[in-house]
Protein backbone atom coordinates (compact mmCIF):
# COMPACT_ATOMS: atom_id res chain seq x y z
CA UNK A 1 0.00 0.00 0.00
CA UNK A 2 2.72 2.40 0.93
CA UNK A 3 4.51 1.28 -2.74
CA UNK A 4 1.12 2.94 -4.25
CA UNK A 5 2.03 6.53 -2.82
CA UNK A 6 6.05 6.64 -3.43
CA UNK A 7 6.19 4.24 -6.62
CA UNK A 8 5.32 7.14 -9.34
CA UNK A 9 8.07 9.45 -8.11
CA UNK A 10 10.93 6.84 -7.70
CA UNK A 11 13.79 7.62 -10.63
CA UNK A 12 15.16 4.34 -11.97
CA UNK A 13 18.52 3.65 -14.15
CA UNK A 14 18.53 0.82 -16.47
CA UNK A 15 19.46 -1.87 -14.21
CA UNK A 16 16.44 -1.08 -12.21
CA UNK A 17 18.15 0.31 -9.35
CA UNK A 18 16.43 3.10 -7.57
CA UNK A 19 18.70 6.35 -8.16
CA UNK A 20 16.25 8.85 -6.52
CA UNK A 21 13.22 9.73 -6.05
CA UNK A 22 10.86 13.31 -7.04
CA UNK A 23 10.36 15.63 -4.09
CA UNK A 24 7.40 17.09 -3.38
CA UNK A 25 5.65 13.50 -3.14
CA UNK A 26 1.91 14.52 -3.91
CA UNK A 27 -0.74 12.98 -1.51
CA UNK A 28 -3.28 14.02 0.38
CA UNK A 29 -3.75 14.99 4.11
CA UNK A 30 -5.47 11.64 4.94
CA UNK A 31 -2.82 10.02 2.92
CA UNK A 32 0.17 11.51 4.66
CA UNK A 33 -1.69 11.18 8.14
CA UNK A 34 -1.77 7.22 6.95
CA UNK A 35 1.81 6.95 5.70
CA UNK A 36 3.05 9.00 8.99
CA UNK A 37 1.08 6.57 11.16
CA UNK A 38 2.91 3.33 9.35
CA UNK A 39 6.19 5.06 9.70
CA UNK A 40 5.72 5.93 13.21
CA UNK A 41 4.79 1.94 13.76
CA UNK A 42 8.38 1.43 12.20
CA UNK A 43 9.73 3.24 14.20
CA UNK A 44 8.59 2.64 17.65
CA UNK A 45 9.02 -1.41 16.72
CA UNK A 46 12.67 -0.68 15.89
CA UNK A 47 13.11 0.86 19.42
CA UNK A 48 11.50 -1.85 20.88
CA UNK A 49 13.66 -4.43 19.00
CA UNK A 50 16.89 -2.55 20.04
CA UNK A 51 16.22 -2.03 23.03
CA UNK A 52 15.25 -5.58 23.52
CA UNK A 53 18.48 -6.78 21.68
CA UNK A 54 20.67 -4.36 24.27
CA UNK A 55 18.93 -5.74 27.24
CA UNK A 56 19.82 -9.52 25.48
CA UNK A 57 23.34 -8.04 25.06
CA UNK A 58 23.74 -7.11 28.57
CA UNK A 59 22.59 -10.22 30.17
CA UNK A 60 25.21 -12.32 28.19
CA UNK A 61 27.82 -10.11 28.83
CA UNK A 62 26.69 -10.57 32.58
CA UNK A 63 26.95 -14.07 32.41
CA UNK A 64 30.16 -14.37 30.59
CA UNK A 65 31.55 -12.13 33.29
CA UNK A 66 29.99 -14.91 35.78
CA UNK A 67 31.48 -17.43 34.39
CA UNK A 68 34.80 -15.85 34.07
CA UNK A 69 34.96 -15.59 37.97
CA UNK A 70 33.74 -19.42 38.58
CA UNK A 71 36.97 -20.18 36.28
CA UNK A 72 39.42 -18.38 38.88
């Protein structure tokens, strides 16, 4: 659905890569409202996932640290 709103103003070489895009993209109010919404979602999931990966980070490096002291 998003693809629908940016896909006309993508610039393209002939490979198909994406080399750019046309700026102003043209939507609506409701439109942007949507597309700011679903990029908020994005957003506040990728927090969530880092921060969840960090806290999974810091609990091994606890435990490596634990085990490093049972070894002595």
């Amino acid at each position: 659905e998003i693809n629908n709103d940016f896909a006309p103003n993508f610039k393209f070489n002939e490979n198909g890569n994406i080399t750019g895009i046309d700026l102003p993209i043209k939507i609506s109010d409701d439109r942007k409202k949507i597309l700011l919404l679903y990029l908020w979602k994005i957003q506040t999931n990728r927090i969530f996932i880092l921060n969840y990966y960090s806290d999974i980070e810091r609990k091994i490096i606890a435990i490596q640290k634990h085990i490093k002291s049972e070894k002595r």
